[in-house]
Structures are given as C-alpha cells and as structure tokens.
C-alpha atoms as a PDB file:
ATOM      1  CA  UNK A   1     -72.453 -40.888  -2.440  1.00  0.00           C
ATOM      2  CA  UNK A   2     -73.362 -37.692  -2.927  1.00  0.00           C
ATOM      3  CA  UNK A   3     -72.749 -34.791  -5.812  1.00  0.00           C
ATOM      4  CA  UNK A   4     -70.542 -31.959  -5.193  1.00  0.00           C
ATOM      5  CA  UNK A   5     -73.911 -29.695  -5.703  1.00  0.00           C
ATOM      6  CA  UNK A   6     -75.455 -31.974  -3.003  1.00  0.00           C
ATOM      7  CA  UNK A   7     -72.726 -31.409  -0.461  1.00  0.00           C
ATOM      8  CA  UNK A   8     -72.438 -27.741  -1.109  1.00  0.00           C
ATOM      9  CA  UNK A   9     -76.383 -26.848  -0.288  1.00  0.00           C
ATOM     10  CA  UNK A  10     -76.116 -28.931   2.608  1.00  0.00           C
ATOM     11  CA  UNK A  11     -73.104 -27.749   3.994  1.00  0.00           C
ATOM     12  CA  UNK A  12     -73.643 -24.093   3.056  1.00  0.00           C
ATOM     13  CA  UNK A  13     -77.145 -23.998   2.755  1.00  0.00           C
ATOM     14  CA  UNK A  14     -79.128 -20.676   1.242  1.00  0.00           C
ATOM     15  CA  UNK A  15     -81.949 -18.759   2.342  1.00  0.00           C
ATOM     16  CA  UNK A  16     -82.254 -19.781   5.859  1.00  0.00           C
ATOM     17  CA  UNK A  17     -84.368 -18.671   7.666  1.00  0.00           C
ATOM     18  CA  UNK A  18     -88.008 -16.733   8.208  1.00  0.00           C
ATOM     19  CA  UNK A  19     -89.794 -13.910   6.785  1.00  0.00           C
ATOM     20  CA  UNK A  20     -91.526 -12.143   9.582  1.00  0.00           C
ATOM     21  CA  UNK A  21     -95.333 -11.572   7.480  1.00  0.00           C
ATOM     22  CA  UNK A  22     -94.507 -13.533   5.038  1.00  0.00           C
ATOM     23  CA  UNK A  23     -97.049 -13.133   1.962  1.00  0.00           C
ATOM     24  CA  UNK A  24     -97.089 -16.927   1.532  1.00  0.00           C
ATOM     25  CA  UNK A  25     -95.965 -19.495   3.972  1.00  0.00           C
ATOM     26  CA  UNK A  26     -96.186 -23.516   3.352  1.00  0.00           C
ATOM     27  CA  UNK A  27     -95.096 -26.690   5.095  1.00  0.00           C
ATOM     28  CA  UNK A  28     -94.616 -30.182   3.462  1.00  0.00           C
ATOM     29  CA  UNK A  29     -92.776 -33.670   5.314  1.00  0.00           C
ATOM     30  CA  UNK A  30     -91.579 -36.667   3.230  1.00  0.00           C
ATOM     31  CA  UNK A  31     -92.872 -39.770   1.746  1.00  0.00           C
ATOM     32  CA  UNK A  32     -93.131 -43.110   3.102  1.00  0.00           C
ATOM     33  CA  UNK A  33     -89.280 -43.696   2.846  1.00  0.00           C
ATOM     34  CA  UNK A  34     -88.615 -40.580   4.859  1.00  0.00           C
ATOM     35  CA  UNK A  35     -91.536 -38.991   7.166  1.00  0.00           C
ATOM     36  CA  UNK A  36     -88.894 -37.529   9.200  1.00  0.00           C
ATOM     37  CA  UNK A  37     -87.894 -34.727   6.572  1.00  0.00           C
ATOM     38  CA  UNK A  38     -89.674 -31.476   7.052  1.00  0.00           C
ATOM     39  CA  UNK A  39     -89.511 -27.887   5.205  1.00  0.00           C
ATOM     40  CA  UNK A  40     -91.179 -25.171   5.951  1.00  0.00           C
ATOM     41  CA  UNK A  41     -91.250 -22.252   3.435  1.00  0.00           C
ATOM     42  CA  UNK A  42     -91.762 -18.368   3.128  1.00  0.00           C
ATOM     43  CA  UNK A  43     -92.502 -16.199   0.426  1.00  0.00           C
ATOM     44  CA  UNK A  44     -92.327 -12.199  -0.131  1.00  0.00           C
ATOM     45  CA  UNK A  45     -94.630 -11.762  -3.412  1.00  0.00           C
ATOM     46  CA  UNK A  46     -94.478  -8.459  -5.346  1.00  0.00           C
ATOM     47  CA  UNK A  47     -96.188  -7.400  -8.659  1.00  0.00           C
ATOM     48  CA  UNK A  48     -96.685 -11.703  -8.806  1.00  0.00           C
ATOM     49  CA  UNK A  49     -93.182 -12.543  -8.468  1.00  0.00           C
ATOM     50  CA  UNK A  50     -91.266 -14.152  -5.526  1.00  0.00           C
ATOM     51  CA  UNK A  51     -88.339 -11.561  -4.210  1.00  0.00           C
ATOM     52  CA  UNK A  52     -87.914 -13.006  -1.212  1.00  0.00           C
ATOM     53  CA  UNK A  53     -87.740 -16.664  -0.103  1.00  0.00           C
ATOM     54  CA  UNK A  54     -86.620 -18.749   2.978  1.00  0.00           C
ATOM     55  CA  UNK A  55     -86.842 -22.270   4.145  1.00  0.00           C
ATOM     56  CA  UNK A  56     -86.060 -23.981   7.795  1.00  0.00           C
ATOM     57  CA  UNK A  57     -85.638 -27.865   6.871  1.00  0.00           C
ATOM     58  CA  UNK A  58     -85.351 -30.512   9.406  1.00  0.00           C
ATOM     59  CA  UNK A  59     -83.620 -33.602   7.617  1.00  0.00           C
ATOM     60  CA  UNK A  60     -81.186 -35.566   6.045  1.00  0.00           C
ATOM     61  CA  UNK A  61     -78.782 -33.935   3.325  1.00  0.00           C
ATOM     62  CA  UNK A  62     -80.594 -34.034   0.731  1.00  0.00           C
ATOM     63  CA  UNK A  63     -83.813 -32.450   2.449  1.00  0.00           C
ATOM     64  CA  UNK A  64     -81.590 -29.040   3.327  1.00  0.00           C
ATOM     65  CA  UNK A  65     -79.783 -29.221   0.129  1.00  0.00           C
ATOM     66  CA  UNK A  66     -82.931 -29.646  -1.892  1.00  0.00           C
ATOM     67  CA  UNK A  67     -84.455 -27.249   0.451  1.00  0.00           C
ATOM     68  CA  UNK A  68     -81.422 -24.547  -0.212  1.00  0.00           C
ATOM     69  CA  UNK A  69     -81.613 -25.370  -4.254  1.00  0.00           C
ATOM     70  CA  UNK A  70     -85.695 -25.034  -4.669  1.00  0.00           C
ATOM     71  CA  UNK A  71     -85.394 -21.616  -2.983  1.00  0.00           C
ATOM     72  CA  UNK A  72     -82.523 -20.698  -4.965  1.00  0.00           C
ATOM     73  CA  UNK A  73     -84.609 -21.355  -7.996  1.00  0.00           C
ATOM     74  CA  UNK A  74     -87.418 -19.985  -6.849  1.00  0.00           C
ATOM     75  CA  UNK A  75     -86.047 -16.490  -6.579  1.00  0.00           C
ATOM     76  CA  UNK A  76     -87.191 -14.002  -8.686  1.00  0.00           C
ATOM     77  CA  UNK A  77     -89.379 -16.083 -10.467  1.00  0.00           C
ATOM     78  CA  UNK A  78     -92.975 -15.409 -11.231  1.00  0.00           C
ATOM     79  CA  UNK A  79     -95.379 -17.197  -9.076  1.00  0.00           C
ATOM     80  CA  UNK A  80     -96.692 -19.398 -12.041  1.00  0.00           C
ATOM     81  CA  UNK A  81     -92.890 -20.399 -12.606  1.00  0.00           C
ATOM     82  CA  UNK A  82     -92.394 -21.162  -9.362  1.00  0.00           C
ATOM     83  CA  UNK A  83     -94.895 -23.443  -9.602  1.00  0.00           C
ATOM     84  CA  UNK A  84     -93.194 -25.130 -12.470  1.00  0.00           C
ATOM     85  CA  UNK A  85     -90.271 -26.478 -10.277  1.00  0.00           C
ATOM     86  CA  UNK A  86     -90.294 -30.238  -9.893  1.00  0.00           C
ATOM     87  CA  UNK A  87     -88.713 -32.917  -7.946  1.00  0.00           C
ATOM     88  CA  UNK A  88     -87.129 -33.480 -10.936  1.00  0.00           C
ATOM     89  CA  UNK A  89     -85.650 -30.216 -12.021  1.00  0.00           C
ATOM     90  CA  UNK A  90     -84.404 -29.964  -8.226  1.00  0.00           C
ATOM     91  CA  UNK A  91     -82.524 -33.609  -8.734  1.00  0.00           C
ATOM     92  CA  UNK A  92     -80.989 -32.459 -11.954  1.00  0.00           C
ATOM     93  CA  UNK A  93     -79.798 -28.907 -10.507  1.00  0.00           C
ATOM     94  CA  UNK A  94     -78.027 -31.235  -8.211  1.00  0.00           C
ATOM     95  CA  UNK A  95     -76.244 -33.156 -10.182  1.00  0.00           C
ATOM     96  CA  UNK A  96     -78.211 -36.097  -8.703  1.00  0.00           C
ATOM     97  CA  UNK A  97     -79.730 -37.566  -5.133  1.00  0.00           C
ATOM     98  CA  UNK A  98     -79.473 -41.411  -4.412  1.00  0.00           C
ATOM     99  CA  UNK A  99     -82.961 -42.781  -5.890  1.00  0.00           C
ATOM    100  CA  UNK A 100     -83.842 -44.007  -1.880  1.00  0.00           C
ATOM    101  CA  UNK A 101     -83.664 -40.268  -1.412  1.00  0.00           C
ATOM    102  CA  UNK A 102     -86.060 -38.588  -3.612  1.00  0.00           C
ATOM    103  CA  UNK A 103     -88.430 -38.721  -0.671  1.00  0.00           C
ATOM    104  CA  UNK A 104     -86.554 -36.134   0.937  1.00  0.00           C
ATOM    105  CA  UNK A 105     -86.869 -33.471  -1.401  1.00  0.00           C
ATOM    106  CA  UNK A 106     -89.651 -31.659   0.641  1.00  0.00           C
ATOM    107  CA  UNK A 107     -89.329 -28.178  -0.607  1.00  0.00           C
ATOM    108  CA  UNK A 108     -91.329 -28.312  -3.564  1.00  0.00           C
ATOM    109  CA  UNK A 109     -94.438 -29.158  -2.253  1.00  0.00           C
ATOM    110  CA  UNK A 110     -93.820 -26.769   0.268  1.00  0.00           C
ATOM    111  CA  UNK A 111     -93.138 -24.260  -1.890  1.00  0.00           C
ATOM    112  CA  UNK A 112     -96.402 -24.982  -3.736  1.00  0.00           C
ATOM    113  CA  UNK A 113     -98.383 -24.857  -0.219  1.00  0.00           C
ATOM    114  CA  UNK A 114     -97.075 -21.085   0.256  1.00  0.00           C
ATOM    115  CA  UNK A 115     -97.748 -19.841  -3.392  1.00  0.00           C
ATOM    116  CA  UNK A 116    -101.489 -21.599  -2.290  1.00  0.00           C
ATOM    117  CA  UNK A 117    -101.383 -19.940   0.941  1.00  0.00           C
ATOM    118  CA  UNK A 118    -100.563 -16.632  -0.837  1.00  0.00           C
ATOM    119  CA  UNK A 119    -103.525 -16.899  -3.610  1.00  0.00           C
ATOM    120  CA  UNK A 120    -105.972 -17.604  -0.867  1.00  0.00           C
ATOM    121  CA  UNK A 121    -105.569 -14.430   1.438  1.00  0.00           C
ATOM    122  CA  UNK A 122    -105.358 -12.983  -1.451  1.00  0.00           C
ATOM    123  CA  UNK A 123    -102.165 -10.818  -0.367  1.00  0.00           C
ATOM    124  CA  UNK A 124    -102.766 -10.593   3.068  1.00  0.00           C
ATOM    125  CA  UNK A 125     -99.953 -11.655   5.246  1.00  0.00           C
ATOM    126  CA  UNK A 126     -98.857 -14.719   6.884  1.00  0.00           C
ATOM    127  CA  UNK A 127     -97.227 -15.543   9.873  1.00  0.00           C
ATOM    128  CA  UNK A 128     -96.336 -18.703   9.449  1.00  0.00           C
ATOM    129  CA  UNK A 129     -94.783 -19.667  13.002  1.00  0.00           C
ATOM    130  CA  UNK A 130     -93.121 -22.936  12.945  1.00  0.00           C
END
C-alpha cells in the first residue's frame, strides 16, 4: 500500500523533535478527509537559510513520513526555497501516497506558517510550545 520511501520516514522518521527559541515555528492539521493529522514545525534561520529544522506530527503514516521528508528537504535551503516545496514535490520524493491520503501531508503548510512566523518578528525568537 505504501512505497518503500513511505515506510522508511514513518518508521525511522527525521528531525524529531523541538528547537528550544526557534526563529520560526508553525502548526498546520489536515483536510476534510483527515482533521486528525497534525504537524507542528521549527525553524533555526541564519543569513536567510534554514540550518535547523524539526517537526512533532500526530498522524497516520503518511503525516510523519511526509512530515520527516518536508523537513529533510527543507534543510539547508534558503527560506524562499523552502517555500517552494509542495504537496506535490513531497508525494513524488516518496515515491507516492494513496490519493485518499494527500490530506495528510501537513508539513508543508506548516512549514510555510513558521517561515511566516519568522518574517513577522522579524528574527526574534519563538517558542513555539506545543
């Protein structure tokens, strides 16, 4: 049912964890066909480029594995190329989710809520308690 990509992130998943004052921090659940799936995200920003990044996802295997794959390739990136991962790109680093599932793929959005979080304190750090 599942890819050997999508079974690998879930059962090994990266980045873990939380960044105590984070720069960035951002939280996103998913769609209709799965409210239950939650990720919550932390950055560490330097010179505008993400060198640190760590997720806590509540969910079904997708959710953690997407969560573990959008951090993954979110790392080291430049903020605005951060911003350029998609559901999409996640599903094809994958090697493919079950279409029911692409609800579950939570990280991106929250992702894009801790880049936002980031550009609006301007630098300042975060929290982000879950």
């Amino acid at each position: 049912m599942y890819s050997r990509d999508v079974a690998e992130h879930f059962v090994n998943p990266r980045n873990v964890g939380t960044i105590e004052n984070a720069d960035g921090f951002g939280k996103a659940s998913g769609g209709i066909r799965c409210p239950e799936d939650m990720a919550y995200v932390w950055i560490r920003v330097d010179d505008d480029r993400i060198v640190e990044i760590t997720h806590k996802t509540l969910g079904c295997p997708v959710a953690i594995a997407a969560s573990s794959m959008t951090c993954v390739m979110a790392e080291n990136k430049t903020l605005e190329e951060a911003e350029g991962i998609t559901q999409v790109l996640v599903i094809e680093a994958l090697g493919g989710v079950p279409e029911a599932k692409a609800d579950s793929i939570v990280a991106v959005e929250a992702l894009r809520q801790a880049i936002a979080d980031y550009r609006e304190r301007g630098g300042q750090r975060s929290g982000g308690e879950v």
